[in-house]
N, C-alpha and C. Protein backbone atom coordinates (compact mmCIF):
# COMPACT_ATOMS: atom_id res chain seq x y z
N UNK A 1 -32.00 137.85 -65.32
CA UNK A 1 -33.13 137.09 -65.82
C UNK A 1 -32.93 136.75 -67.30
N UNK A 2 -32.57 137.42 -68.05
CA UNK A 2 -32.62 137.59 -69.52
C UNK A 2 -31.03 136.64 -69.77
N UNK A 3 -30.24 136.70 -69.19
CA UNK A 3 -28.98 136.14 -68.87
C UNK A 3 -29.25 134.40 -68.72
N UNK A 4 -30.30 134.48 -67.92
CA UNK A 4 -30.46 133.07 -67.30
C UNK A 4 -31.32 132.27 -68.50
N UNK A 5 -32.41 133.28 -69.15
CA UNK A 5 -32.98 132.72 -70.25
C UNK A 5 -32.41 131.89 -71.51
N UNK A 6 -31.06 133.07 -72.10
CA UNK A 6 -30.42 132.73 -72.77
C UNK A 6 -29.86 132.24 -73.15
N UNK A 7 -28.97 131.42 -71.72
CA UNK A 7 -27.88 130.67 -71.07
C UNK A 7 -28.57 129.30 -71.39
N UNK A 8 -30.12 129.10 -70.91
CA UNK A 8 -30.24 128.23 -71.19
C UNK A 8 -30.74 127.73 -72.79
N UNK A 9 -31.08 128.38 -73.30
CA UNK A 9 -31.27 128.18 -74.76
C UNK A 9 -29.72 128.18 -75.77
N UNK A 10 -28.98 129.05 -75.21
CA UNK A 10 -27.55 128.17 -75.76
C UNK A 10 -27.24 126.75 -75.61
N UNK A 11 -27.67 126.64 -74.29
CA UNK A 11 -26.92 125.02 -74.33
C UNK A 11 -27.57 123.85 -74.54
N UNK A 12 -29.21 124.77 -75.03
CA UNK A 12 -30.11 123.22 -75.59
C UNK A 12 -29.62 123.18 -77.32
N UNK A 13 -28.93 124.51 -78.23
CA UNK A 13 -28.32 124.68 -79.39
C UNK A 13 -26.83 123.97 -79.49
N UNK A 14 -26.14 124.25 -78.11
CA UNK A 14 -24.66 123.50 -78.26
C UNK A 14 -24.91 121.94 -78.01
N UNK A 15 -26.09 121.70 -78.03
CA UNK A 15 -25.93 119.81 -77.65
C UNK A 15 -26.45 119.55 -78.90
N UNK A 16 -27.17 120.05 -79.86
CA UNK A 16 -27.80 119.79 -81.04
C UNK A 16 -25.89 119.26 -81.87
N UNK A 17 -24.76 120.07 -81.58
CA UNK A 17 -23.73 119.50 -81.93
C UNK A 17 -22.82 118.61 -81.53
N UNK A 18 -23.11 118.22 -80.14
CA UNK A 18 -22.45 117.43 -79.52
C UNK A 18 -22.55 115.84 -79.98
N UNK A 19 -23.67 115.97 -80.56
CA UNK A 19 -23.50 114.48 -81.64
C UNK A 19 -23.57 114.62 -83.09
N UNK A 20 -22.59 115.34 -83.69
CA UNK A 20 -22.56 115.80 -84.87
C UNK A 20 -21.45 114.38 -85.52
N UNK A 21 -20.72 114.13 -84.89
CA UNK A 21 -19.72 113.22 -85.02
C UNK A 21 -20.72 111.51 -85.76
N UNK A 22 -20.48 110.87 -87.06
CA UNK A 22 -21.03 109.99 -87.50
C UNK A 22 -20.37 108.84 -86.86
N UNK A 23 -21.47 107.58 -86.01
CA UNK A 23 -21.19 106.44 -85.03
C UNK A 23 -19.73 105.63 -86.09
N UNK A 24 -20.20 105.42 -87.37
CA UNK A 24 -19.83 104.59 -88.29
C UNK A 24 -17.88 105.18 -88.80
N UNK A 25 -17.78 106.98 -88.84
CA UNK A 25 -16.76 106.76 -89.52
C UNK A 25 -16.91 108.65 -89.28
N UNK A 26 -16.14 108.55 -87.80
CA UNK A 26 -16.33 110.15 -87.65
C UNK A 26 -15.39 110.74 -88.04
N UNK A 27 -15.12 112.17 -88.54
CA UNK A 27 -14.62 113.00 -89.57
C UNK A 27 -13.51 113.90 -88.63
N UNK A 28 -12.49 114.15 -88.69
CA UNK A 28 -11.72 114.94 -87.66
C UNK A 28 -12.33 116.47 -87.45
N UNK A 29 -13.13 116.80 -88.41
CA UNK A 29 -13.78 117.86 -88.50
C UNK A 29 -15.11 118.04 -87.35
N UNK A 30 -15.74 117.33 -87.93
CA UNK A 30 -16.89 116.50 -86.72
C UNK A 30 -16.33 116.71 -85.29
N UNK A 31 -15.76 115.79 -84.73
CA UNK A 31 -14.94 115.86 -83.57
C UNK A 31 -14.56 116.71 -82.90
N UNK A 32 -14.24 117.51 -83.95
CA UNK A 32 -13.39 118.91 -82.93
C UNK A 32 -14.58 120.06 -82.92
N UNK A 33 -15.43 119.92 -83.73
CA UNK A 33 -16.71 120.39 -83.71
C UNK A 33 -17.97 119.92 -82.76
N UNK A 34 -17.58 118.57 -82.29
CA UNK A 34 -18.37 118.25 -81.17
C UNK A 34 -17.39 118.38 -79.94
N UNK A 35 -16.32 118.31 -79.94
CA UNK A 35 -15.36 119.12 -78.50
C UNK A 35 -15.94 120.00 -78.17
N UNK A 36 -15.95 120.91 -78.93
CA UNK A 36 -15.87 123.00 -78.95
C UNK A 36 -17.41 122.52 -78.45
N UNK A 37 -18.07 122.22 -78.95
CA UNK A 37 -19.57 122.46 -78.26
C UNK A 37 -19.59 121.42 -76.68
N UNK A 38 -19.18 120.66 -76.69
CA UNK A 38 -18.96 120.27 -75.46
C UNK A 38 -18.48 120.83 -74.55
N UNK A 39 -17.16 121.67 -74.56
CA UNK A 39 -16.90 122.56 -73.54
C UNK A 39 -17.41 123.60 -73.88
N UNK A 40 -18.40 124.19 -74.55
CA UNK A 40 -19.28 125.38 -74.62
C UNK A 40 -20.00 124.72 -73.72
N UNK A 41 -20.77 123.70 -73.71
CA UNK A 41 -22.12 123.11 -72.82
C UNK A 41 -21.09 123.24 -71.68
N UNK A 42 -20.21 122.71 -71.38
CA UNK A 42 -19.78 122.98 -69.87
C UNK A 42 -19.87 124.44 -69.55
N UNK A 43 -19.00 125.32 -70.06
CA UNK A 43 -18.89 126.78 -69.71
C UNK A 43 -20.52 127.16 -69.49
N UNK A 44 -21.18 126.97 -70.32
CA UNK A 44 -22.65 127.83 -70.02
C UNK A 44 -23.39 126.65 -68.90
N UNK A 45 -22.96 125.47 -69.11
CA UNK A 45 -23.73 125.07 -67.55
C UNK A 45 -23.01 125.26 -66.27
N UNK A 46 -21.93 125.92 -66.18
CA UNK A 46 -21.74 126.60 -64.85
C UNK A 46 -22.52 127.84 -64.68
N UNK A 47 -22.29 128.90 -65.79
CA UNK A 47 -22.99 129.84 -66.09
C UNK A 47 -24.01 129.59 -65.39
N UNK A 48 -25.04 128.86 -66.25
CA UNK A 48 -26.36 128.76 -65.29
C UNK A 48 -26.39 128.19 -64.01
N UNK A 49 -25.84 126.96 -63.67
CA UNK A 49 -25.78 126.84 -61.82
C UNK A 49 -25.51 128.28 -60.74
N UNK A 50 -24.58 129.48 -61.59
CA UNK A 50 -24.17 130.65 -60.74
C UNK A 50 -25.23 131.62 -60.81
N UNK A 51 -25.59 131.82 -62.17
CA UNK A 51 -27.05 132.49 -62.26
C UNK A 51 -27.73 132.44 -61.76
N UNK A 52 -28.14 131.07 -61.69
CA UNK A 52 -29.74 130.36 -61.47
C UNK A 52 -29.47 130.81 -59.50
N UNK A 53 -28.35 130.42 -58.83
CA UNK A 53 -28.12 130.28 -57.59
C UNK A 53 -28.43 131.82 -57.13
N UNK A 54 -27.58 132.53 -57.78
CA UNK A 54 -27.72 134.21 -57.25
C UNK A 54 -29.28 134.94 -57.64
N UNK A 55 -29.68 134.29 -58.26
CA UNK A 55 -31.45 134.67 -58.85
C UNK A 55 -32.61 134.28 -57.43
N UNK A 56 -32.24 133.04 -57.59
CA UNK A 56 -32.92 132.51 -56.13
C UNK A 56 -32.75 133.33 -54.81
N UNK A 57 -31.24 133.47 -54.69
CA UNK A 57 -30.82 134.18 -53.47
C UNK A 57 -31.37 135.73 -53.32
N UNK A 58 -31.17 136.21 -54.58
CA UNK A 58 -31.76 137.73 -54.52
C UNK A 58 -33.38 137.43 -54.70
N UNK A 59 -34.48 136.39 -54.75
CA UNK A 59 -35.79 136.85 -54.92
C UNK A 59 -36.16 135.64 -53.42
N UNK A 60 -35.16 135.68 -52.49
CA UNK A 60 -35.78 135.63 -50.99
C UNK A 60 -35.89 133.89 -51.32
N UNK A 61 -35.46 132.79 -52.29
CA UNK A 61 -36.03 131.66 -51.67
C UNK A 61 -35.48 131.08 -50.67
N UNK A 62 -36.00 129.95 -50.00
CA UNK A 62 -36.15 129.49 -49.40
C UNK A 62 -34.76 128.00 -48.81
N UNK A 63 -34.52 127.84 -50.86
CA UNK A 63 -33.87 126.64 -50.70
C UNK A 63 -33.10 127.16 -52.20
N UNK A 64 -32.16 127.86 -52.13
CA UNK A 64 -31.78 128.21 -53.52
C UNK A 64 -30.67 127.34 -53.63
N UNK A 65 -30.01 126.43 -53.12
CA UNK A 65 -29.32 125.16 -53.80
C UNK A 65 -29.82 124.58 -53.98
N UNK A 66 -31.18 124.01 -53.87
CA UNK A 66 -31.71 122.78 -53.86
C UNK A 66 -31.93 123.06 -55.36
N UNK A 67 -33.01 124.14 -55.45
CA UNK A 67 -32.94 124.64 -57.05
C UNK A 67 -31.85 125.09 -57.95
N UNK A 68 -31.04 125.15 -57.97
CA UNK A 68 -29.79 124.95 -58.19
C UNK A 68 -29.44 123.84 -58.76
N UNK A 69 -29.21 122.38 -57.88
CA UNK A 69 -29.02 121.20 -58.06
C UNK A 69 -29.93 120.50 -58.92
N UNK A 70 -31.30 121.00 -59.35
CA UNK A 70 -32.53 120.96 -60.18
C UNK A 70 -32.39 121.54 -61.57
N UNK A 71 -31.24 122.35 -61.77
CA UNK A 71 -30.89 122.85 -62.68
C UNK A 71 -29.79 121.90 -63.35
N UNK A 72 -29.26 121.10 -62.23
CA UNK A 72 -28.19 119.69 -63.26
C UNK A 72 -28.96 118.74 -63.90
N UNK A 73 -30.44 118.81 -63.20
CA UNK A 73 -30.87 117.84 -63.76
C UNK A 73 -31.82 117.53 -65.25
N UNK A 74 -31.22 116.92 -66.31
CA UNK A 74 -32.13 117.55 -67.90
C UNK A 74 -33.79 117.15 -67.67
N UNK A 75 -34.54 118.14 -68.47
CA UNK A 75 -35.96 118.13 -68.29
C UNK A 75 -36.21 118.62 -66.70
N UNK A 76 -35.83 118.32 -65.86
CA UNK A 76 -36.23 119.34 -64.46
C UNK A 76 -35.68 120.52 -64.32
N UNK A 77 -34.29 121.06 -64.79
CA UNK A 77 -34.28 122.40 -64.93
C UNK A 77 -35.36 123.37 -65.97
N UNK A 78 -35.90 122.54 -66.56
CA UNK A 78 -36.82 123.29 -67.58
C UNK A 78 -38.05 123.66 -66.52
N UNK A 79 -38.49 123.32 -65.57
CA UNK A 79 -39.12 122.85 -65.00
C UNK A 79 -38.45 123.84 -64.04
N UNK A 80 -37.79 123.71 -62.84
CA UNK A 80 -37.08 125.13 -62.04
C UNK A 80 -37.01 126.07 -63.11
N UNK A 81 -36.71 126.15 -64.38
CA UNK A 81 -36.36 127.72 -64.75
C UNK A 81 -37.87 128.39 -65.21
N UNK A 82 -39.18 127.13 -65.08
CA UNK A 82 -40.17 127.59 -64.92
C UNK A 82 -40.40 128.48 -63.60
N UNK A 83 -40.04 127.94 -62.56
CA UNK A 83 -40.21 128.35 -61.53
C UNK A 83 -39.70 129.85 -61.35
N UNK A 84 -38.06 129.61 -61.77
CA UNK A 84 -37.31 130.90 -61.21
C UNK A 84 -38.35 132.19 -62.33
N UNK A 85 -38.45 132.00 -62.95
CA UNK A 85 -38.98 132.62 -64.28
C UNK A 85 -40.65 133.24 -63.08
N UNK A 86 -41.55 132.32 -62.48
CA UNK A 86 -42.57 132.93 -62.17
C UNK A 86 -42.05 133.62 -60.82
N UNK A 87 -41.35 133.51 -60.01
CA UNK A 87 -40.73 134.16 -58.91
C UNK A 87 -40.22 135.66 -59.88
N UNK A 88 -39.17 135.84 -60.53
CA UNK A 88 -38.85 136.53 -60.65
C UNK A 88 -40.02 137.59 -61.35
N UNK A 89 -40.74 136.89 -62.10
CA UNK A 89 -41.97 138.07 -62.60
C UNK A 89 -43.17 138.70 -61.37
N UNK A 90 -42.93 137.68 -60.56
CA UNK A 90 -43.93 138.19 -59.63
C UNK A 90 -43.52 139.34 -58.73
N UNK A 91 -41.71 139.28 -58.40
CA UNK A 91 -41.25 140.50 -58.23
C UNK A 91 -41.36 141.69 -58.50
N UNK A 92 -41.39 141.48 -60.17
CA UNK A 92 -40.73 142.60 -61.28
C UNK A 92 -42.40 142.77 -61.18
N UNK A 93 -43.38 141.96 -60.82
CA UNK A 93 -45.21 142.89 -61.22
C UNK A 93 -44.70 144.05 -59.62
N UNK A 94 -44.57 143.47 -58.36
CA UNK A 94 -44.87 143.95 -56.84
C UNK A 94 -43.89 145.58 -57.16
N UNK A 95 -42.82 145.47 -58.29
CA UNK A 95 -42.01 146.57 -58.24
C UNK A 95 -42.28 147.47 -59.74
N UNK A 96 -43.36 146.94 -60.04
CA UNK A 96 -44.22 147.99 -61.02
C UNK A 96 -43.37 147.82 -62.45
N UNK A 97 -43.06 146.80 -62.55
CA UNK A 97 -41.59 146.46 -64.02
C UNK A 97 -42.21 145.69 -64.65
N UNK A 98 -42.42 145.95 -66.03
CA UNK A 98 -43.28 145.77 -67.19
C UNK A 98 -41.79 144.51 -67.90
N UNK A 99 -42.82 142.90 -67.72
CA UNK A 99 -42.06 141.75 -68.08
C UNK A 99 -42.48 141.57 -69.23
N UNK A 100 -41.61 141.32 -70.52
CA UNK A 100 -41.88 140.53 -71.66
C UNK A 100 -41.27 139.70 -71.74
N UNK A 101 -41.21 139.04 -72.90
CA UNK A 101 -40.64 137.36 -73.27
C UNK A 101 -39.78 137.24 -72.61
N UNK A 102 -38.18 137.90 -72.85
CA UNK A 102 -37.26 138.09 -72.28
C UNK A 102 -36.98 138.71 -71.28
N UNK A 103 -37.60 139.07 -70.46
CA UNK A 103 -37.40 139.71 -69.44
C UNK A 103 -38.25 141.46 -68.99
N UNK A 104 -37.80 141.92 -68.24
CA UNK A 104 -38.20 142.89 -67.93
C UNK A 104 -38.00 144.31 -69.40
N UNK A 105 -39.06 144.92 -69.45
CA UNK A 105 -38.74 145.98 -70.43
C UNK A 105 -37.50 146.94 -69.98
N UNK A 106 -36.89 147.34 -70.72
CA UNK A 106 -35.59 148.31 -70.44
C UNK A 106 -36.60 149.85 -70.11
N UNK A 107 -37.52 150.35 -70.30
CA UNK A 107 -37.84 151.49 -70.06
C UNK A 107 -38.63 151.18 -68.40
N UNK A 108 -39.08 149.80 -68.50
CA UNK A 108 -39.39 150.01 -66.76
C UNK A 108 -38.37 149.78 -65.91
N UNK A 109 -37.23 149.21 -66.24
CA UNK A 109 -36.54 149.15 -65.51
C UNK A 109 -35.60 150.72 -65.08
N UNK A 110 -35.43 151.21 -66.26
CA UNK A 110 -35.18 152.79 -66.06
C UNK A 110 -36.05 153.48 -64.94
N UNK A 111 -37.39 153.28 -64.99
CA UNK A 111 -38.45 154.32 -64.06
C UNK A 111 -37.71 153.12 -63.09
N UNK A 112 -37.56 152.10 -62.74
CA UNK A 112 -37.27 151.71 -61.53
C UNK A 112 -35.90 152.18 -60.96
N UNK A 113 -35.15 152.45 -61.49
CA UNK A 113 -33.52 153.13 -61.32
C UNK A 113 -33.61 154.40 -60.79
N UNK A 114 -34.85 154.78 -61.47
CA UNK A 114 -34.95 156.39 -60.67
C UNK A 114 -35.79 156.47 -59.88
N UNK A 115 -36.34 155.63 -59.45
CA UNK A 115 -37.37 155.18 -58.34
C UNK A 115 -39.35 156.27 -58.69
N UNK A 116 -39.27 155.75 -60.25
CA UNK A 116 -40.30 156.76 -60.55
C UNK A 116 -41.41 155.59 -60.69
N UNK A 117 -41.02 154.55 -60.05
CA UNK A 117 -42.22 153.03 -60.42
C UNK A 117 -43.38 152.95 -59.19
């Protein structure tokens, strides 16, 4: 969960560089600085298609490629990772796991490891 959060807030930060490069008279510096973040945005958007897919699959949906494929799409994955985000908390309430911003607290997830939840 916290994985999937993150993943995606990296790659709304690595596109902030992907047009770093000036239209008029781009800098070799620039360039290779908007590469590197370009194949960063690739690497972490597989990341999230594998995440996002095995998240779905482990909280029982229904259609976890479809959401998946919702995740290629910009502004509607914000939108599925709304989704995966209320699925997965509604889990983590049914299994007694105390959710904050980022995810589940590390001390409920402990009482859940030892099955004290």
């Amino acid at each position: 969960y916290r994985r999937l959060i993150a993943l995606v807030g990296v790659q709304l930060l690595l596109w902030l560089f992907v047009g770093v490069p000036d239209d008029q008279n781009p800098s070799d510096a620039a360039i290779a600085v908007a590469l590197a973040a370009l194949l960063g945005v690739f690497g972490v958007f597989i990341g999230i298609l594998i995440t996002s897919y095995a998240w779905m699959k482990q909280l029982g949906s229904k259609s976890p490629l479809l959401l998946t494929i919702g995740m290629c799409i910009p502004l509607v994955n914000l939108l599925v990772l709304a989704a995966i985000s209320s699925k997965a908390q509604a889990w983590f309430a049914r299994s007694g796991v105390t959710v904050g911003f980022m995810g589940p607290k590390k001390a409920s997830l402990e009482r859940l490891r030892r099955g004290d939840a």
